[in-house]
C-alpha atoms as a PDB file:
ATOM      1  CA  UNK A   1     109.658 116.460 165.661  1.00  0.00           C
ATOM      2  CA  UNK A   2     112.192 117.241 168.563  1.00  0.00           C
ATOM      3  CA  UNK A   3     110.928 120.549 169.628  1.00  0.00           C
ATOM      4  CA  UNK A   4     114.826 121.603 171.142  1.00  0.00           C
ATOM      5  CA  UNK A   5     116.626 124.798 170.308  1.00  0.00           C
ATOM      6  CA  UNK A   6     119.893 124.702 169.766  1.00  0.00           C
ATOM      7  CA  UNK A   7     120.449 127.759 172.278  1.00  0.00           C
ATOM      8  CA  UNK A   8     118.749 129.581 175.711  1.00  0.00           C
ATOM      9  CA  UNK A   9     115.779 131.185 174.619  1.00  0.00           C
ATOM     10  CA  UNK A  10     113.637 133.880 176.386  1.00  0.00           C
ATOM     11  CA  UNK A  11     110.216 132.727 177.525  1.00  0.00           C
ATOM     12  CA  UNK A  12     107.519 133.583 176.120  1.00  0.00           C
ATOM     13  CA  UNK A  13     104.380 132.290 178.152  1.00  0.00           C
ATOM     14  CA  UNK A  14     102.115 132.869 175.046  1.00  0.00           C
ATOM     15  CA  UNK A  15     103.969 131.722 172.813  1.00  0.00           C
ATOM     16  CA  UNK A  16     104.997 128.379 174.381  1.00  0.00           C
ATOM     17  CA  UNK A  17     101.900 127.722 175.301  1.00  0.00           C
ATOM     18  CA  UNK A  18     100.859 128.257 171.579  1.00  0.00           C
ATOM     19  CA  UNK A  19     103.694 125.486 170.898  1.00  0.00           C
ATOM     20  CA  UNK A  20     102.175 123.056 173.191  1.00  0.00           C
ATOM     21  CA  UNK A  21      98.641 123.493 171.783  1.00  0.00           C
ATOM     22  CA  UNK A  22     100.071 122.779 168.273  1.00  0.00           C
ATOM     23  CA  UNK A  23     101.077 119.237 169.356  1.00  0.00           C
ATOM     24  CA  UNK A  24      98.568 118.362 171.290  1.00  0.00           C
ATOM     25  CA  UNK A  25      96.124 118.823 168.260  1.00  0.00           C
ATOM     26  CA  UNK A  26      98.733 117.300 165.560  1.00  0.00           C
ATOM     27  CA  UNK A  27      98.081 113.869 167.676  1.00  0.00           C
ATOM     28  CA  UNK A  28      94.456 114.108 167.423  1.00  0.00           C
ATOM     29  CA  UNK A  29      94.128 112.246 170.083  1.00  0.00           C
ATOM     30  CA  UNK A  30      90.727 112.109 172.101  1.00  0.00           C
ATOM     31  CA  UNK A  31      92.447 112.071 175.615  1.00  0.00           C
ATOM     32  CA  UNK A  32      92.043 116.076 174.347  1.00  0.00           C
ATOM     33  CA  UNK A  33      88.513 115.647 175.989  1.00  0.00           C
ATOM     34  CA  UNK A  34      89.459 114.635 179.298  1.00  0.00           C
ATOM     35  CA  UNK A  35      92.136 117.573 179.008  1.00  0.00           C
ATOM     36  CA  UNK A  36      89.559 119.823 178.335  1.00  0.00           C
ATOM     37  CA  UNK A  37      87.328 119.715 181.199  1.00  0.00           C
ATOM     38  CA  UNK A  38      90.298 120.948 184.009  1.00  0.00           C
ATOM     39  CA  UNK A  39      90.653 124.260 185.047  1.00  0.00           C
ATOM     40  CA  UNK A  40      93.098 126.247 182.974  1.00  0.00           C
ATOM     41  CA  UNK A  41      96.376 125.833 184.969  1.00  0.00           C
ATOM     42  CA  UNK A  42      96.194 122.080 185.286  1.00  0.00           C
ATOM     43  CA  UNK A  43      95.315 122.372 181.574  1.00  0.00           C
ATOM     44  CA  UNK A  44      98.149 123.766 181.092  1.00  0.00           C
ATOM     45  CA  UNK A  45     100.303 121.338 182.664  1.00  0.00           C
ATOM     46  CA  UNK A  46      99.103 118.297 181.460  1.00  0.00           C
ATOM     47  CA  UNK A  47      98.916 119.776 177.939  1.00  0.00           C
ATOM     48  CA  UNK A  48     102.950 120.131 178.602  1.00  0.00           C
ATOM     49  CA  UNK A  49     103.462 116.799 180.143  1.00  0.00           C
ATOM     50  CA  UNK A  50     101.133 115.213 177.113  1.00  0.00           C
ATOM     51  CA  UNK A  51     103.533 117.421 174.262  1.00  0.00           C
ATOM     52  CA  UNK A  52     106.157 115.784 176.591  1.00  0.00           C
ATOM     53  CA  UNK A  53     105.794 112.374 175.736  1.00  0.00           C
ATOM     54  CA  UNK A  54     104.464 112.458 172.372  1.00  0.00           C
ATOM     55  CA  UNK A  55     108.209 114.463 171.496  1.00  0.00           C
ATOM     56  CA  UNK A  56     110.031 111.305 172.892  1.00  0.00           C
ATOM     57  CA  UNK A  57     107.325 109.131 171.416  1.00  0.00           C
ATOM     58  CA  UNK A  58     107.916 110.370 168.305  1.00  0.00           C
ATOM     59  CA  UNK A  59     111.741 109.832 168.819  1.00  0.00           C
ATOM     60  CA  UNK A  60     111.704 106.489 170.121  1.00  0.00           C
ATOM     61  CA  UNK A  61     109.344 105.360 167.212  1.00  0.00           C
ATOM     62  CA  UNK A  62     111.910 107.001 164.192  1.00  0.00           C
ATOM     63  CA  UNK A  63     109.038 109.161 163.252  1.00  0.00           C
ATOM     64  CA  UNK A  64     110.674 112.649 164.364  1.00  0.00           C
ATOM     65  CA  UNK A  65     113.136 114.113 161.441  1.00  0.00           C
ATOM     66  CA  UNK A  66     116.146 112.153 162.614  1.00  0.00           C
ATOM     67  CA  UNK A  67     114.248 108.756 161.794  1.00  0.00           C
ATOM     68  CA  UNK A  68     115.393 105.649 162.764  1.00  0.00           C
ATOM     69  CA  UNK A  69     118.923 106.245 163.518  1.00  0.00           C
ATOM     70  CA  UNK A  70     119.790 104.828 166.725  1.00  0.00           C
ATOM     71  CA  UNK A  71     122.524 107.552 167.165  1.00  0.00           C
ATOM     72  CA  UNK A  72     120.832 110.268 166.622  1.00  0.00           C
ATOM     73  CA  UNK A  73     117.876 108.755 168.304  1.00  0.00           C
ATOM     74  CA  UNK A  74     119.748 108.593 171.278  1.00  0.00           C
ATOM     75  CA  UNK A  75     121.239 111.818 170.931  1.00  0.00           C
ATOM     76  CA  UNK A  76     117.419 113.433 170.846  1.00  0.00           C
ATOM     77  CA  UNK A  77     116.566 110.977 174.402  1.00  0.00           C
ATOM     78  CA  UNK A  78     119.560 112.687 175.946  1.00  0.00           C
ATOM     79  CA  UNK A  79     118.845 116.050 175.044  1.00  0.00           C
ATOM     80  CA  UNK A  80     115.442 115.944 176.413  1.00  0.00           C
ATOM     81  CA  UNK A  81     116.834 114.535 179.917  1.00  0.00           C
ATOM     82  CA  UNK A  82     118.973 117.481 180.037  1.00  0.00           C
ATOM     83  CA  UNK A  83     115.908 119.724 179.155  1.00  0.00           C
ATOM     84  CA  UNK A  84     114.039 117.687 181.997  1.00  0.00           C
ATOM     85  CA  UNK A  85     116.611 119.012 184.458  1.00  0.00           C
ATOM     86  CA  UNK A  86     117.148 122.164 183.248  1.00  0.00           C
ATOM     87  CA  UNK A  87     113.199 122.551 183.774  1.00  0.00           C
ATOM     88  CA  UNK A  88     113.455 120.807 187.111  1.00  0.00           C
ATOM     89  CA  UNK A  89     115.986 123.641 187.826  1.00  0.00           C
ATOM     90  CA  UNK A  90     114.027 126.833 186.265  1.00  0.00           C
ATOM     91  CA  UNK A  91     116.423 127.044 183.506  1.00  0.00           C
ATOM     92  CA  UNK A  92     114.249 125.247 180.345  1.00  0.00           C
ATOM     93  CA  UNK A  93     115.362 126.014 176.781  1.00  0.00           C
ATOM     94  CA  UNK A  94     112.306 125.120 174.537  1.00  0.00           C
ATOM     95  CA  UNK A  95     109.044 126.047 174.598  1.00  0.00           C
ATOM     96  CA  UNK A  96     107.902 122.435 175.850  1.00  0.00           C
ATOM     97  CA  UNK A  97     110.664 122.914 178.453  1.00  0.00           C
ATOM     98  CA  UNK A  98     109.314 126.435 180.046  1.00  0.00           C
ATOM     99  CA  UNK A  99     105.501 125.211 180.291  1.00  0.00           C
ATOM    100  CA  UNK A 100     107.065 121.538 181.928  1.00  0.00           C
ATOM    101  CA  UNK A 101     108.764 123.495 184.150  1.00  0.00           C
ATOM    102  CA  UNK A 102     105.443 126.187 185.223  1.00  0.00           C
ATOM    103  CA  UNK A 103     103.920 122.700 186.204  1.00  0.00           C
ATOM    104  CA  UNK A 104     106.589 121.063 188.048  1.00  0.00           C
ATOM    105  CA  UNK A 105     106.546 124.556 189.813  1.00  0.00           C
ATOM    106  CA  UNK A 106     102.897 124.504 190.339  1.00  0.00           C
ATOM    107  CA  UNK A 107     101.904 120.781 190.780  1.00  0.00           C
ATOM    108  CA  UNK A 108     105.322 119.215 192.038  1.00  0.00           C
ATOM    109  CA  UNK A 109     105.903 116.859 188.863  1.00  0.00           C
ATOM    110  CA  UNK A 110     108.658 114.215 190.310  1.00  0.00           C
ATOM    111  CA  UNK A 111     111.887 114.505 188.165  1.00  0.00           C
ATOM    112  CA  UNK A 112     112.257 111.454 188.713  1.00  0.00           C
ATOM    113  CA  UNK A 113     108.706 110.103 186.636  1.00  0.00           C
ATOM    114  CA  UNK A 114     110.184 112.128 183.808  1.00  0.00           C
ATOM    115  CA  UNK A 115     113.168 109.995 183.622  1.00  0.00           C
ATOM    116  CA  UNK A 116     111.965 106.624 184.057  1.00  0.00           C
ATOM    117  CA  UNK A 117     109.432 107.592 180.840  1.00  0.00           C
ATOM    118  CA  UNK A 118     112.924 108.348 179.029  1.00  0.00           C
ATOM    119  CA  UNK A 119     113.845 104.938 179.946  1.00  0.00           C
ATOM    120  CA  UNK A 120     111.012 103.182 178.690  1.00  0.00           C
ATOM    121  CA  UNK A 121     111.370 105.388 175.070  1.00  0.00           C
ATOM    122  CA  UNK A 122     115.125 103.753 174.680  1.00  0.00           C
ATOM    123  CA  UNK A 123     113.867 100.277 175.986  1.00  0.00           C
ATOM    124  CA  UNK A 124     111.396 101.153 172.763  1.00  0.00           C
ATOM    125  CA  UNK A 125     113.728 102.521 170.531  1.00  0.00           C
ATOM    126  CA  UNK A 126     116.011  99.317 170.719  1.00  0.00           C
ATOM    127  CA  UNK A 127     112.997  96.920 169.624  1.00  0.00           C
ATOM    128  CA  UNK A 128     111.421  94.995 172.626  1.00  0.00           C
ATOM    129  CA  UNK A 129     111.023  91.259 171.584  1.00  0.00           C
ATOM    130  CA  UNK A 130     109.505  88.683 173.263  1.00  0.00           C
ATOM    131  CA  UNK A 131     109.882  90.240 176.722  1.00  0.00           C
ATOM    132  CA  UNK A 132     109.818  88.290 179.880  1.00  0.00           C
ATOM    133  CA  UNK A 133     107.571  89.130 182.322  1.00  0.00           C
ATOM    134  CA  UNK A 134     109.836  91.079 184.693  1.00  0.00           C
ATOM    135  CA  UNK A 135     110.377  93.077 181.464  1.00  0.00           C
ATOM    136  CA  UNK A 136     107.355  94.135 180.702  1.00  0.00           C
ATOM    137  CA  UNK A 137     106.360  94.965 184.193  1.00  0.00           C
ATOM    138  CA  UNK A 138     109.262  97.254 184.294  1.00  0.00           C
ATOM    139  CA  UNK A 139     108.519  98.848 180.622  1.00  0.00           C
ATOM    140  CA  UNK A 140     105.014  99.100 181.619  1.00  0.00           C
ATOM    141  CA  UNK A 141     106.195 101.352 184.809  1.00  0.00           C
ATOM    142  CA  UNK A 142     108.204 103.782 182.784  1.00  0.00           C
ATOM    143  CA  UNK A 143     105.778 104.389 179.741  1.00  0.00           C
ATOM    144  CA  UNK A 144     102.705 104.700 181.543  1.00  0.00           C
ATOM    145  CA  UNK A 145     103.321 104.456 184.830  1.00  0.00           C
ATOM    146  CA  UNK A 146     105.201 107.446 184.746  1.00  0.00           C
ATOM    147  CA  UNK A 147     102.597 109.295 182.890  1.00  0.00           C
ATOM    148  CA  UNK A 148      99.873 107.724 185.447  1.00  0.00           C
ATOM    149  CA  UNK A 149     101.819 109.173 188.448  1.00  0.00           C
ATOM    150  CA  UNK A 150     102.650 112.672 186.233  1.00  0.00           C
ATOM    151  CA  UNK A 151      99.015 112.909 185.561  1.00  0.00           C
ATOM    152  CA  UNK A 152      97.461 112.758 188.723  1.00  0.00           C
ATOM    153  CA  UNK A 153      99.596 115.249 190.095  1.00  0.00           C
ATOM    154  CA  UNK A 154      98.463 117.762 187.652  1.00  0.00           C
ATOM    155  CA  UNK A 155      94.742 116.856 188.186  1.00  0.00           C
ATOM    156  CA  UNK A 156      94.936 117.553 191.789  1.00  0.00           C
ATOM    157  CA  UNK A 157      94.275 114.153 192.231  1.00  0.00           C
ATOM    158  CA  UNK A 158      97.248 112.638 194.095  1.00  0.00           C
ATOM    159  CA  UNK A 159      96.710 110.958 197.595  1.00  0.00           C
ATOM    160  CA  UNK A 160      99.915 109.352 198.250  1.00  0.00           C
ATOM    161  CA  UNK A 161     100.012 105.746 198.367  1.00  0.00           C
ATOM    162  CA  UNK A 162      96.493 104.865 197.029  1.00  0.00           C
ATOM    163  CA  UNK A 163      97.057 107.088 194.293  1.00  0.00           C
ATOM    164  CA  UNK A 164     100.459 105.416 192.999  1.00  0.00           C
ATOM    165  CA  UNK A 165      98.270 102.076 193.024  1.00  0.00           C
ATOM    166  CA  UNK A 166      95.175 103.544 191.007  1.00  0.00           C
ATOM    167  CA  UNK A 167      97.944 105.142 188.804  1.00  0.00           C
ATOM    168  CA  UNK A 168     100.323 102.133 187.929  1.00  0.00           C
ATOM    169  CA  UNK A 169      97.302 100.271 187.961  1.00  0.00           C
ATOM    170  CA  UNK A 170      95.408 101.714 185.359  1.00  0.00           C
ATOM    171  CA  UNK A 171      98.537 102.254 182.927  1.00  0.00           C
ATOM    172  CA  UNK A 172      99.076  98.751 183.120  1.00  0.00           C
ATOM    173  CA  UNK A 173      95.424  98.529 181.946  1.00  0.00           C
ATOM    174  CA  UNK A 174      96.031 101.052 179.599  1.00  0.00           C
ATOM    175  CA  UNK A 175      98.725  99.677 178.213  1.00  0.00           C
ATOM    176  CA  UNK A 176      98.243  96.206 178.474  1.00  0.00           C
ATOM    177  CA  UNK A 177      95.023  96.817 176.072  1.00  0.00           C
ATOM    178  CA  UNK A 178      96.899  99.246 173.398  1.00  0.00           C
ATOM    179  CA  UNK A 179      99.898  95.882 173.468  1.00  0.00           C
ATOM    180  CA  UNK A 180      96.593  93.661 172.550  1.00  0.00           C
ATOM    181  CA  UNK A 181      95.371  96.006 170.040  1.00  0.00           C
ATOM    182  CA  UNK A 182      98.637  96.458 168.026  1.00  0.00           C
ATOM    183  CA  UNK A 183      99.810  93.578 167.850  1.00  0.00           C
ATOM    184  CA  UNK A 184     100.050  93.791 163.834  1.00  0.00           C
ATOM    185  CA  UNK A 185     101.176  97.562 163.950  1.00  0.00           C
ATOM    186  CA  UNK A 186     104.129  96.999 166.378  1.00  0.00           C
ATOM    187  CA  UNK A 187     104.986  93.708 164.548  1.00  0.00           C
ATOM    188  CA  UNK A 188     105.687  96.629 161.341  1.00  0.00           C
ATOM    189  CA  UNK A 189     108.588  97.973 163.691  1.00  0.00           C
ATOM    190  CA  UNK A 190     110.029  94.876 164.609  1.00  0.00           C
ATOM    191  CA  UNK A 191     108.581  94.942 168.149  1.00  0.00           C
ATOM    192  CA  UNK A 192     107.138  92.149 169.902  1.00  0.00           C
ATOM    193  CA  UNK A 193     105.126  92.906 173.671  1.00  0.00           C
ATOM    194  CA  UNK A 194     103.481  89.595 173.878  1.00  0.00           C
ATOM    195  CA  UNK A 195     105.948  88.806 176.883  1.00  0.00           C
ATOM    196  CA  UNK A 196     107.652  85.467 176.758  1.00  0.00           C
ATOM    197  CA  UNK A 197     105.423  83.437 179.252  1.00  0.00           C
ATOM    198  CA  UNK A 198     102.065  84.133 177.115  1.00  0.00           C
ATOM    199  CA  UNK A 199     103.940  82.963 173.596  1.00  0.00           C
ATOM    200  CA  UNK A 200     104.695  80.036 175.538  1.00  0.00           C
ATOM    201  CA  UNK A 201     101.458  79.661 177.031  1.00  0.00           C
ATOM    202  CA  UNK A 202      99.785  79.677 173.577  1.00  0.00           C
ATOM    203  CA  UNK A 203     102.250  78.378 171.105  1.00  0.00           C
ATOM    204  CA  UNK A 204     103.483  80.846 170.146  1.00  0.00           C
ATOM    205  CA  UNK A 205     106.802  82.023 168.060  1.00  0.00           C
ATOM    206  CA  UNK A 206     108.643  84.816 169.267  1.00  0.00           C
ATOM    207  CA  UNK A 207     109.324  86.222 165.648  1.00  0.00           C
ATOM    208  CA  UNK A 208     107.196  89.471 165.210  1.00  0.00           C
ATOM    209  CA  UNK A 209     106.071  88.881 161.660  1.00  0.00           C
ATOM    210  CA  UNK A 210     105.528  85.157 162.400  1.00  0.00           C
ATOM    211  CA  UNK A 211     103.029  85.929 165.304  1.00  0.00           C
ATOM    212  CA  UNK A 212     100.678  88.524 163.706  1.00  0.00           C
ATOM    213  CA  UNK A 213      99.245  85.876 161.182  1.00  0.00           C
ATOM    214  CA  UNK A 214     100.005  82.257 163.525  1.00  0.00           C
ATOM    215  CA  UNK A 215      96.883  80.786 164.691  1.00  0.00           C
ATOM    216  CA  UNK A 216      97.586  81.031 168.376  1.00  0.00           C
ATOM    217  CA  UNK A 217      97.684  84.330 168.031  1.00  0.00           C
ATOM    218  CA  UNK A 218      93.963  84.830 169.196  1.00  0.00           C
ATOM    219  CA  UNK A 219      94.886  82.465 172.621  1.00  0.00           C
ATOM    220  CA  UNK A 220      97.851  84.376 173.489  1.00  0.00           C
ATOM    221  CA  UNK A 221      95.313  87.564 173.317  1.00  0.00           C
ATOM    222  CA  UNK A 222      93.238  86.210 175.378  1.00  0.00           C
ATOM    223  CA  UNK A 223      95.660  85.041 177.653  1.00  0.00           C
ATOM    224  CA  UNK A 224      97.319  88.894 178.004  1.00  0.00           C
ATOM    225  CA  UNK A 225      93.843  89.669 178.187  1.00  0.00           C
ATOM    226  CA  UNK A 226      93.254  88.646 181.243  1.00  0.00           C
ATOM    227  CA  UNK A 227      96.291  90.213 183.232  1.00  0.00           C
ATOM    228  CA  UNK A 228      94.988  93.787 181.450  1.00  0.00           C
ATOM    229  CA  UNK A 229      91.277  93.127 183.055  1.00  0.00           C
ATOM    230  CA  UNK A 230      92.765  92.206 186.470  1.00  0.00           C
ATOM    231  CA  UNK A 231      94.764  95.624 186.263  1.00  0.00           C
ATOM    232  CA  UNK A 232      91.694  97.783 185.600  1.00  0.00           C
ATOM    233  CA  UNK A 233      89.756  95.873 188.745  1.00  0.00           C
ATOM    234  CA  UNK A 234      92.699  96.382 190.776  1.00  0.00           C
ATOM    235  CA  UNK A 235      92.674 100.489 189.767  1.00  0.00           C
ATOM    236  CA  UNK A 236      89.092 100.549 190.208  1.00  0.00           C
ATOM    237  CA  UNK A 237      89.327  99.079 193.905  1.00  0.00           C
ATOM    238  CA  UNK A 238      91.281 103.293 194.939  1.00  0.00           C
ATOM    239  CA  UNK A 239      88.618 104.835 192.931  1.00  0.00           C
ATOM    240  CA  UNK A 240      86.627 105.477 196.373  1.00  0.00           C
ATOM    241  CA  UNK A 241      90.101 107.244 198.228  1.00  0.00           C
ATOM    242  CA  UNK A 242      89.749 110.008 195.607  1.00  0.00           C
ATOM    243  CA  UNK A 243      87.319 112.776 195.254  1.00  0.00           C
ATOM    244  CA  UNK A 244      85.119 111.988 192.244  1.00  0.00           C
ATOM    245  CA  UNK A 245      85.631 115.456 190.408  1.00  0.00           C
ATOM    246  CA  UNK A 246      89.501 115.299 190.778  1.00  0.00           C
ATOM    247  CA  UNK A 247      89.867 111.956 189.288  1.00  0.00           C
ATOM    248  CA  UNK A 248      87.493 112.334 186.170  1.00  0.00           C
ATOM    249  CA  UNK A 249      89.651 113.002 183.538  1.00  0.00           C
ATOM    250  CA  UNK A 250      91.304 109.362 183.922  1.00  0.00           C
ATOM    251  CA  UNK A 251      88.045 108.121 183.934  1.00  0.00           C
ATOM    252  CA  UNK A 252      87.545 109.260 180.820  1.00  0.00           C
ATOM    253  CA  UNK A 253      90.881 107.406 179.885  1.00  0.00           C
ATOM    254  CA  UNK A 254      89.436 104.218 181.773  1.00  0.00           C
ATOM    255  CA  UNK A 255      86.024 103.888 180.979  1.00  0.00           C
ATOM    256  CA  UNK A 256      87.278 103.966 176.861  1.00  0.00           C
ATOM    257  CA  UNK A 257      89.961 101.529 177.010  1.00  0.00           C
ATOM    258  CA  UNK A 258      88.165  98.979 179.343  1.00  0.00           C
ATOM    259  CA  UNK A 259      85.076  99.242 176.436  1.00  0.00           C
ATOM    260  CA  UNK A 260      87.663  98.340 173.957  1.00  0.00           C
ATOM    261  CA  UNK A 261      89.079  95.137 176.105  1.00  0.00           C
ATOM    262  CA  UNK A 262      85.457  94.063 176.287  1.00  0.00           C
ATOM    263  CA  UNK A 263      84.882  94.091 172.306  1.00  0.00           C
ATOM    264  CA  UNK A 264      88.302  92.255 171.936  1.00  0.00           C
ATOM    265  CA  UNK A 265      87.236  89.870 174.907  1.00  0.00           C
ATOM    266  CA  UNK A 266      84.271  89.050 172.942  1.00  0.00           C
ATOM    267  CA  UNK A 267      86.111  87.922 169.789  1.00  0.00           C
ATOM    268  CA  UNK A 268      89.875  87.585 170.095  1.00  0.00           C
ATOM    269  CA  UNK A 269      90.233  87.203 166.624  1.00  0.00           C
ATOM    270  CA  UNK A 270      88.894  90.601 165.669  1.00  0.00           C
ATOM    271  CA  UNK A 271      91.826  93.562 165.633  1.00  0.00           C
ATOM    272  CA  UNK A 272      89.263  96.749 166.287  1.00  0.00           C
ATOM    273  CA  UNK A 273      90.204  99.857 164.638  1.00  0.00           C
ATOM    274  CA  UNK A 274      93.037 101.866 166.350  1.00  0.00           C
ATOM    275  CA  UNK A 275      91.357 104.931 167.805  1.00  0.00           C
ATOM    276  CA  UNK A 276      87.941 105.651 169.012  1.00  0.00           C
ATOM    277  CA  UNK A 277      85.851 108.433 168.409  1.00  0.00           C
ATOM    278  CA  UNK A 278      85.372 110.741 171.247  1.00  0.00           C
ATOM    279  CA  UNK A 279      81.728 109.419 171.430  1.00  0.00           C
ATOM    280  CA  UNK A 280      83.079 106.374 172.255  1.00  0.00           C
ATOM    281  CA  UNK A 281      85.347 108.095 174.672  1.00  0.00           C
ATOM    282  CA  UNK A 282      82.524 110.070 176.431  1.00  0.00           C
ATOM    283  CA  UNK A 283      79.774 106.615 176.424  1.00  0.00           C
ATOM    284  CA  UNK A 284      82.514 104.670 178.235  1.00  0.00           C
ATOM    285  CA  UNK A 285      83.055 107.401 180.888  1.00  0.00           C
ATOM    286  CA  UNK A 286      79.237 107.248 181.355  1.00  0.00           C
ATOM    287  CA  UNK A 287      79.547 103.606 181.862  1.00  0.00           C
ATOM    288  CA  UNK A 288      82.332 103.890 184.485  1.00  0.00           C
ATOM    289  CA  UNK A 289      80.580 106.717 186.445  1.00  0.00           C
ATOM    290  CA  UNK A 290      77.367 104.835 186.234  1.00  0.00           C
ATOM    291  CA  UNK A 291      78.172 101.282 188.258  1.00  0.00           C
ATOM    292  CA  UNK A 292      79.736 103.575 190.594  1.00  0.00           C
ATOM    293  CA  UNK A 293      83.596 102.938 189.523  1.00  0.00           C
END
């Protein structure tokens, strides 16, 4: 999907909203949950800033209509940073576009997290390989950092400086685990996030398809696996700035994702299913709310 008009449209708060609610349930994704428990207007906007990045996902990943065509690939990337300013400046034309632009109204969504996630979906649509560190750090920022810092602001969560480090923090975490997960899956694409220093550090090729059946392939896990637990500890040391009900819903992000680390930790040569159920979802926030983080 691209979700752009090719011309202005009037609003329709109904009816975009309507849009937005479509996408969010074609994911199926169980983040839903944590959506769910916010009061309806920061629903709303992190429903639009979810739809957001799953459009540009989608893109980035050839699995919109346009496939895998880098041209029209980044044609689609470039139309959705003119959308981003056009909702910046109260002049959206897509559905997606008007309800992103009631939140950066509402909530003060940085223009400037928008575009660095843009970033990071043509640093994916050109195949990362074998990153180096510095790489990584920097795709990290703009996939899920962005969406870290994005997020907060719509839960009413943000606190300035403690919040950027809970928020970078835990997308690292985040994404650091779904790297170690899908290995095999991103391999399928051509990609390759194992960054250069871990392949090295294990003995590892830098071909996709070699690495998802090499031997070392468990070590280098582990060895990634460590940097994604130190990112979770360092989130969960700004869990105390923030007011417990504000920051729940990416604790029920957290409390999943560091479960799923643990069961890889335990066996790196296991590859767990993809997604987990959402009573999976709710038993790790338990867990996280439970020692206190």
């Amino acid at each position: 999907m691209t979700g752009l008009s090719s011309a202005d449209r009037a609003s329709d708060r109904r009816a975009d909203r309507a849009v937005v609610r479509s996408i969010v349930a074609a994911s199926g994704s169980s983040f839903a949950l944590g959506m769910s428990i916010l009061p309806p207007v920061r629903r709303d906007a992190i429903r639009a800033v979810y739809a957001f990045c799953r459009i540009v996902d989608d893109i980035a990943d050839g699995d919109s209509p346009m496939g895998t065509d880098p041209a029209a690939c980044a044609a689609a990337l470039d139309a959705w940073e003119e959308e981003i300013v056009r909702a910046h400046g109260g002049i959206p034309r897509t559905a997606v576009g008007a309800e992103l632009a009631r939140a950066i109204d509402r909530h003060d969504l940085p223009q400037a997290e928008f575009l660095l996630l843009l970033d990071g979906m043509r640093m994916d649509a050109a195949c990362i390989v074998a990153p180096s560190g510095e790489m990584l750090t920097a795709y990290i920022r703009r996939v899920a950092g962005s969406v870290g810092v994005l997020s907060m602001h719509c839960f009413g969560a943000w606190r300035g400086h403690s919040s950027e480090r809970f928020a970078l923090s835990l997308a690292r975490g985040l994404q650091l685990t779904n790297i170690l997960r899908d290995v095999a899956e991103d391999a399928r694409r051509g990609r390759l996030y194992l960054p250069a220093h871990v392949l090295r550090g294990a003995g590892l090729p830098d071909d996709p398809k070699a690495a998802v059946d090499h031997p070392a392939l468990p070590r280098a896990r582990a060895i990634l696996g460590r940097e994604a637990r130190a990112a979770y500890a360092e989130a969960a040391l700004e869990i105390p700035s923030h007011s417990r009900a504000r920051l729940l819903p990416a604790l029920m992000m957290m409390g999943p994702y560091e479960r799923l680390l643990g069961r890889m930790e335990d066996d790196w040569t296991v590859v767990p299913p993809r997604r987990s159920g959402v009573g999976k979802l709710i038993d790790g926030t338990r867990r996280v709310l439970a020692r206190g983080g």
